[in-house]
C-alpha atoms as a PDB file:
ATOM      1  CA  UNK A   1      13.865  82.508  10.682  1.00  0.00           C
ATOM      2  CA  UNK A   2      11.069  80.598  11.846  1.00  0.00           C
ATOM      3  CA  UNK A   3      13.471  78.476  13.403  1.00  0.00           C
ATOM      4  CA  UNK A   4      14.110  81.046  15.762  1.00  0.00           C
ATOM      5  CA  UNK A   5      11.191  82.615  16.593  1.00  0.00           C
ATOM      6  CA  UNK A   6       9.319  79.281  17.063  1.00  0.00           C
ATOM      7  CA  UNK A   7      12.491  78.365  20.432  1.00  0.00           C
ATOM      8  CA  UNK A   8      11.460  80.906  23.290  1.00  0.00           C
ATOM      9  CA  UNK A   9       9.801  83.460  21.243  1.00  0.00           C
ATOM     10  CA  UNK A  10      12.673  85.565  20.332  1.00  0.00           C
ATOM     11  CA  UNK A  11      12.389  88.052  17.527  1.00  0.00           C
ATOM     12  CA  UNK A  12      14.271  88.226  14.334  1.00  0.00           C
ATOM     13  CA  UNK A  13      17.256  90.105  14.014  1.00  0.00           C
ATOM     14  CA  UNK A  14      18.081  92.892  13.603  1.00  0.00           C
ATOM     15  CA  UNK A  15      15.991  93.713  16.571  1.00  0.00           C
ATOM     16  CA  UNK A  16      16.143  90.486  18.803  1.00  0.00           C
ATOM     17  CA  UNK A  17      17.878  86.902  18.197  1.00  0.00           C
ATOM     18  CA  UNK A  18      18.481  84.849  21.848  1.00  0.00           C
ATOM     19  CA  UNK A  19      21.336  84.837  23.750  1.00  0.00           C
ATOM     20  CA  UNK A  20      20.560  81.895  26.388  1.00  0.00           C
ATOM     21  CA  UNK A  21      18.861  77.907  26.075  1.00  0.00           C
ATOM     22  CA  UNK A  22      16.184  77.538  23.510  1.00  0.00           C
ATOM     23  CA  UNK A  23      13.589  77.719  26.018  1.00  0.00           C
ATOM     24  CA  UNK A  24      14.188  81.369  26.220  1.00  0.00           C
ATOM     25  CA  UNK A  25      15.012  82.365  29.932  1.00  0.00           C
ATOM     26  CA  UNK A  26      17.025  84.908  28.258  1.00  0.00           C
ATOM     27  CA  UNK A  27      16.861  87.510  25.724  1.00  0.00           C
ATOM     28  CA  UNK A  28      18.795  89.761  24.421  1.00  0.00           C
ATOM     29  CA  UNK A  29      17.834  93.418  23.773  1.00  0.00           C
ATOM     30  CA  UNK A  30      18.925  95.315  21.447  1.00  0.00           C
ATOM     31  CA  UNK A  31      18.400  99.165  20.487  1.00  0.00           C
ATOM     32  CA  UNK A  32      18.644 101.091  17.368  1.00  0.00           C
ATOM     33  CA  UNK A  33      18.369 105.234  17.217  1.00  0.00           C
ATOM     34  CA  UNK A  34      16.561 106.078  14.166  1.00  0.00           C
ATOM     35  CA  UNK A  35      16.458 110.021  13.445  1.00  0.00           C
ATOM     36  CA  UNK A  36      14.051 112.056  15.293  1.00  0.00           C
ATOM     37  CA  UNK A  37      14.805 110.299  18.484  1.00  0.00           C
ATOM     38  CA  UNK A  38      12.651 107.309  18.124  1.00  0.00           C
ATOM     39  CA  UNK A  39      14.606 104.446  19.556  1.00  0.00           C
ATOM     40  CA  UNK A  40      13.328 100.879  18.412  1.00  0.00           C
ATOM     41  CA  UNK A  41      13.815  98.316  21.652  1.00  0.00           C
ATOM     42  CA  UNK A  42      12.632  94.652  20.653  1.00  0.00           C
ATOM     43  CA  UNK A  43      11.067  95.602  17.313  1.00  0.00           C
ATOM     44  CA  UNK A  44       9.233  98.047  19.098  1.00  0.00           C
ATOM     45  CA  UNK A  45       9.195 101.768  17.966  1.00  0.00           C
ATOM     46  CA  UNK A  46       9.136 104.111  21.299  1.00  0.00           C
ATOM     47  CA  UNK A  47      10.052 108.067  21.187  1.00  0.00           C
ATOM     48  CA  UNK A  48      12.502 109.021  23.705  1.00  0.00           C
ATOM     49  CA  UNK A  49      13.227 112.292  25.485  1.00  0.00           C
ATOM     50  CA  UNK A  50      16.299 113.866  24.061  1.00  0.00           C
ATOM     51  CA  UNK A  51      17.292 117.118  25.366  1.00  0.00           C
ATOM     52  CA  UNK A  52      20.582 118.672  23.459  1.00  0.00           C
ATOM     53  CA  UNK A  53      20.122 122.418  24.716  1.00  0.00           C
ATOM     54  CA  UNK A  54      22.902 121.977  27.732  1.00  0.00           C
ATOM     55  CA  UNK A  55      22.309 123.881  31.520  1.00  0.00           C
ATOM     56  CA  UNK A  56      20.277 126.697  31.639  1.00  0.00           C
ATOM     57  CA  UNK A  57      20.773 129.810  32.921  1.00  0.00           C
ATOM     58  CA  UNK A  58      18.983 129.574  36.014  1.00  0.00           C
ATOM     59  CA  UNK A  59      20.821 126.342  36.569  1.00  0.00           C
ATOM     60  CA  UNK A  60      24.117 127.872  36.628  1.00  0.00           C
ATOM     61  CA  UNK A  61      23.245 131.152  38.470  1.00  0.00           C
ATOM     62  CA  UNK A  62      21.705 128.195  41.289  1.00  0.00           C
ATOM     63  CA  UNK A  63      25.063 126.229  40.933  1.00  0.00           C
ATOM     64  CA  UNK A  64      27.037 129.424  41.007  1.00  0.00           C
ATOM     65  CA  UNK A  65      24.996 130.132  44.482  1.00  0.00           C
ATOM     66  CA  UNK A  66      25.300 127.088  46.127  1.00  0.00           C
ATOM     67  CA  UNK A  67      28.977 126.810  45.513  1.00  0.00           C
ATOM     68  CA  UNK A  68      29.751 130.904  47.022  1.00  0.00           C
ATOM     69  CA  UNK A  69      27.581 130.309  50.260  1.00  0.00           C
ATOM     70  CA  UNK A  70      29.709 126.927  50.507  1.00  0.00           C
ATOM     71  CA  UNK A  71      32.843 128.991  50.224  1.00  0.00           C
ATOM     72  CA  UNK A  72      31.773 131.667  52.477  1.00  0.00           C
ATOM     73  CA  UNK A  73      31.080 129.090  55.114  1.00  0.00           C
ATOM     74  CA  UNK A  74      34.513 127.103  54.666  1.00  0.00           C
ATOM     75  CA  UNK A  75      37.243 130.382  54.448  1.00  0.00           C
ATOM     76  CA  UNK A  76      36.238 132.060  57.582  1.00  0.00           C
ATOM     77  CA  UNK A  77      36.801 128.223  58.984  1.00  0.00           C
ATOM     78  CA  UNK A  78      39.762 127.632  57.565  1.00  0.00           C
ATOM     79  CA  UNK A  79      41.483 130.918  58.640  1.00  0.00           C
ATOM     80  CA  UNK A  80      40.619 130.700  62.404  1.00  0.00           C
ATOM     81  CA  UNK A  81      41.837 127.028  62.465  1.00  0.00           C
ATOM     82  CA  UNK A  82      45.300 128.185  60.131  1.00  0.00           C
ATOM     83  CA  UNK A  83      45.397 130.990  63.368  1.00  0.00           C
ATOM     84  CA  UNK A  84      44.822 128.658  66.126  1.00  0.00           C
ATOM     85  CA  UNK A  85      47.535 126.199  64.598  1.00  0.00           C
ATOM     86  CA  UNK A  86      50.035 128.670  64.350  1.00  0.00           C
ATOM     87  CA  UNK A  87      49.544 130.178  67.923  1.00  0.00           C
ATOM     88  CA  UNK A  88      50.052 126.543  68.845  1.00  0.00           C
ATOM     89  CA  UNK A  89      52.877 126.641  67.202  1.00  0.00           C
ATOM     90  CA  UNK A  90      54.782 129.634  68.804  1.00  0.00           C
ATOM     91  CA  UNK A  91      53.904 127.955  71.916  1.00  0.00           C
ATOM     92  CA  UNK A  92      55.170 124.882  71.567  1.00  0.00           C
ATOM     93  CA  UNK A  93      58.510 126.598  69.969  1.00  0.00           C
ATOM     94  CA  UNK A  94      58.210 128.837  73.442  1.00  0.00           C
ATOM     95  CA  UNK A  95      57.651 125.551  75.982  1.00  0.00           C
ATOM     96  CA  UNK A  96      60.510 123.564  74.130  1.00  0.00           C
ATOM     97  CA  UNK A  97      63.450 126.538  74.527  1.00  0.00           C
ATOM     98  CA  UNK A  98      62.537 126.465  78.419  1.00  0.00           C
ATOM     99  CA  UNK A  99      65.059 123.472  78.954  1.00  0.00           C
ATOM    100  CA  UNK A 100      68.280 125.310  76.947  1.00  0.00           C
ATOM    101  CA  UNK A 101      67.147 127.839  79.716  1.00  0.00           C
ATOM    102  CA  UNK A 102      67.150 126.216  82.601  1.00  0.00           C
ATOM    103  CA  UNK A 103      70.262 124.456  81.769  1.00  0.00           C
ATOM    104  CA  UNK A 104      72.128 127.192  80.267  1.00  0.00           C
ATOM    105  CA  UNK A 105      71.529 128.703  84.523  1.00  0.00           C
ATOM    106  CA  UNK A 106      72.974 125.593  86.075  1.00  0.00           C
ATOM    107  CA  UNK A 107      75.811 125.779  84.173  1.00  0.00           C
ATOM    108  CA  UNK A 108      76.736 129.927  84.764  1.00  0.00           C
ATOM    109  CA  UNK A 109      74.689 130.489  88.253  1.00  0.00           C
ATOM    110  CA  UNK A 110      73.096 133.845  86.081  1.00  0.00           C
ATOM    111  CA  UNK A 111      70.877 134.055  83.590  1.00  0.00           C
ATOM    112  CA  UNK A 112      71.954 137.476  82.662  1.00  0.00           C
ATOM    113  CA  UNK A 113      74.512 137.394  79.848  1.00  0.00           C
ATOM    114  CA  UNK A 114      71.920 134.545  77.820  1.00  0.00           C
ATOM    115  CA  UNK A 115      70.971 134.888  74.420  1.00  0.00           C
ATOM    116  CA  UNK A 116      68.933 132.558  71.985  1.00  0.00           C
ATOM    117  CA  UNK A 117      72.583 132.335  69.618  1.00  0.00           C
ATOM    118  CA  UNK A 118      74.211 130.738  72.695  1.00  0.00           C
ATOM    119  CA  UNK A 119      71.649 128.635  73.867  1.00  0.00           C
ATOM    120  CA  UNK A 120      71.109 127.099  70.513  1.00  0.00           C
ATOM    121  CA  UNK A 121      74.388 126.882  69.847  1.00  0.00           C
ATOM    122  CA  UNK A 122      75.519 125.107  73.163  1.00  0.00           C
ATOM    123  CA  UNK A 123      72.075 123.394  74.285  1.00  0.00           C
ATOM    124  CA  UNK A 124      69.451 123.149  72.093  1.00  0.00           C
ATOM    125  CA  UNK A 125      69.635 123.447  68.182  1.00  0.00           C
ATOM    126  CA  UNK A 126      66.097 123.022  67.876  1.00  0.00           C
ATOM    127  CA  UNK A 127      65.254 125.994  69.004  1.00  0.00           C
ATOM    128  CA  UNK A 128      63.212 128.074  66.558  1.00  0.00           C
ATOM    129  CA  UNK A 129      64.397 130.456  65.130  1.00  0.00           C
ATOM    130  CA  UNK A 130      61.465 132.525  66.088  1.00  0.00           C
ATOM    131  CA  UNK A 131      62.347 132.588  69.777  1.00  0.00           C
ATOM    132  CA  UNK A 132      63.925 135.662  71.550  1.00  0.00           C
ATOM    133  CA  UNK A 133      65.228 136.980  74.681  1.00  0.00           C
ATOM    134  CA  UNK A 134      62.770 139.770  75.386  1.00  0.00           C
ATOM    135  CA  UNK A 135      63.223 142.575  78.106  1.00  0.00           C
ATOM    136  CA  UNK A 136      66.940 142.615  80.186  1.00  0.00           C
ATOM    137  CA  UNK A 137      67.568 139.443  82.279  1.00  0.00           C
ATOM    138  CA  UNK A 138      69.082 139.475  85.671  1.00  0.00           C
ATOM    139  CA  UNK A 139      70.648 137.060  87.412  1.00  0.00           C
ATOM    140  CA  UNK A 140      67.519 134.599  88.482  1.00  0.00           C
ATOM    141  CA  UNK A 141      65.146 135.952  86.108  1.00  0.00           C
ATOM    142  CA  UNK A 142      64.129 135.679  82.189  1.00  0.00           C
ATOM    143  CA  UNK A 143      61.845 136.623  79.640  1.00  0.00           C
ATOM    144  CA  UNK A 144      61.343 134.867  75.993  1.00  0.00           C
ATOM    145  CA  UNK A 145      59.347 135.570  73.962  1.00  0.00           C
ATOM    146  CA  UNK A 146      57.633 133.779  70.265  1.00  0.00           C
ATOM    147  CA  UNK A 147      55.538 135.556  67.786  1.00  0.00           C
ATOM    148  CA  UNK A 148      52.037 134.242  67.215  1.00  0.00           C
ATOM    149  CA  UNK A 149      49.483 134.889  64.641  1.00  0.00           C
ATOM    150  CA  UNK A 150      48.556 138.537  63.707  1.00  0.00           C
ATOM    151  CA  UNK A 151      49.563 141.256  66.500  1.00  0.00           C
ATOM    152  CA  UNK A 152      49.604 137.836  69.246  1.00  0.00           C
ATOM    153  CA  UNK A 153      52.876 137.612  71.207  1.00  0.00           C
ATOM    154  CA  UNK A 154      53.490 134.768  74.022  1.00  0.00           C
ATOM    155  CA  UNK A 155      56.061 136.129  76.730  1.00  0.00           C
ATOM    156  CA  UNK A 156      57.572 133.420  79.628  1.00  0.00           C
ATOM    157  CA  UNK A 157      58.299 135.071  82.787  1.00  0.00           C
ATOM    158  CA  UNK A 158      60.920 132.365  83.949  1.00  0.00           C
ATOM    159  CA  UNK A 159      62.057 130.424  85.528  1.00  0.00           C
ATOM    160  CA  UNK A 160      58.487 128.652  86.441  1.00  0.00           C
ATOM    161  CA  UNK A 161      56.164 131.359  85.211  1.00  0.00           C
ATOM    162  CA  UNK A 162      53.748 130.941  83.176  1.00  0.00           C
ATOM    163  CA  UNK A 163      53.135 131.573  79.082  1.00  0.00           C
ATOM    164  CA  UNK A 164      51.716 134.773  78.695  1.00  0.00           C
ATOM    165  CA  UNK A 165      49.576 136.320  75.998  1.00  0.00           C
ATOM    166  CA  UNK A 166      50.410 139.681  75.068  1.00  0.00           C
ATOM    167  CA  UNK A 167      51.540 142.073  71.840  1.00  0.00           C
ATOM    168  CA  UNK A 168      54.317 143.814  71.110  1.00  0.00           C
ATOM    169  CA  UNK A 169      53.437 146.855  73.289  1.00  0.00           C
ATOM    170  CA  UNK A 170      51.961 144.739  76.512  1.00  0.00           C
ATOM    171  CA  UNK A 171      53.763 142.863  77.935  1.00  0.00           C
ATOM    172  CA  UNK A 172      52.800 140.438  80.837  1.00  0.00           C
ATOM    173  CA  UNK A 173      53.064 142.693  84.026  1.00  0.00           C
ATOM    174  CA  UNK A 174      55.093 142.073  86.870  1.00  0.00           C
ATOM    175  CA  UNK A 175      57.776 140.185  84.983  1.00  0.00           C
ATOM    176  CA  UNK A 176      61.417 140.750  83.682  1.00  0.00           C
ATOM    177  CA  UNK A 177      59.585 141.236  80.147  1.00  0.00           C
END
């Protein structure tokens, strides 16, 4: 033993030994619990600060806090951009049966007897299934119409009208719709 602690000044084991060159550049530490919470680091005795009584109340009730103002702040978020998306949605479905339309009237010279059945089945079978012919069309005019979120309903006045926002009971005015 007094081999070892006369290279580098390392301490006996069990609570030392080296672990590099004899000059002693490096040392090793070691650690031993001994009951009571007194921890012995490099033969030296030092009490640590256990704590084995878990979270608090107060703790919780704060964690508890934090996490329902976070959810408050991220539903009404999340349910104005879910109802933005799907008004987006029925427009785009809206916009892309426009085409079937328009073609559906250089092919019969009327848009009168058109439905969404026909037009999907003989133009476009992309068309959502959400569309509909709204109102009575006549011979050069048209009305579709696509269910957004809640009571929203987008009407087009066609041909080259615009996309209306309405509800079930009004309806854009001065159109076919």
């Amino acid at each position: 033993m007094s081999d070892l602690t006369s290279r580098g000044g390392c301490s006996p084991p069990p609570f030392g030994g080296c672990a590099g060159p004899a000059d002693g550049r490096f040392r090793r530490r070691t650690a031993a619990t001994l009951r009571g919470g007194w921890v012995i680091i490099d033969g030296q005795a030092n009490q640590t600060l256990l704590r084995d009584d878990g979270f608090t109340l107060v703790e919780i009730l704060i964690t508890v806090l934090i996490i329902g103002i976070l959810i408050g702040i991220a539903v009404p978020s999340y349910l104005s951009f879910s109802s933005r998306g799907t008004d987006a949605a029925a427009q785009a479905n809206l916009r892309s049966s426009i085409p079937a339309a328009e073609a559906y009237f250089h092919d019969n010279d009327t848009y009168a007897s058109m439905t969404v059945a026909l037009l999907r089945a003989s133009y476009d079978s992309s068309i959502s299934q959400d569309v509909a012919v709204s109102g009575t069309n006549t011979a050069g005019k048209y009305c579709l119409k696509v269910d957004g979120s809640g009571t929203r309903v987008y009407y087009y006045a066609g041909p080259g009208g615009p996309i209306f926002q309405g509800t079930a009971t009004t309806k854009p005015a001065g159109s076919t719709c």
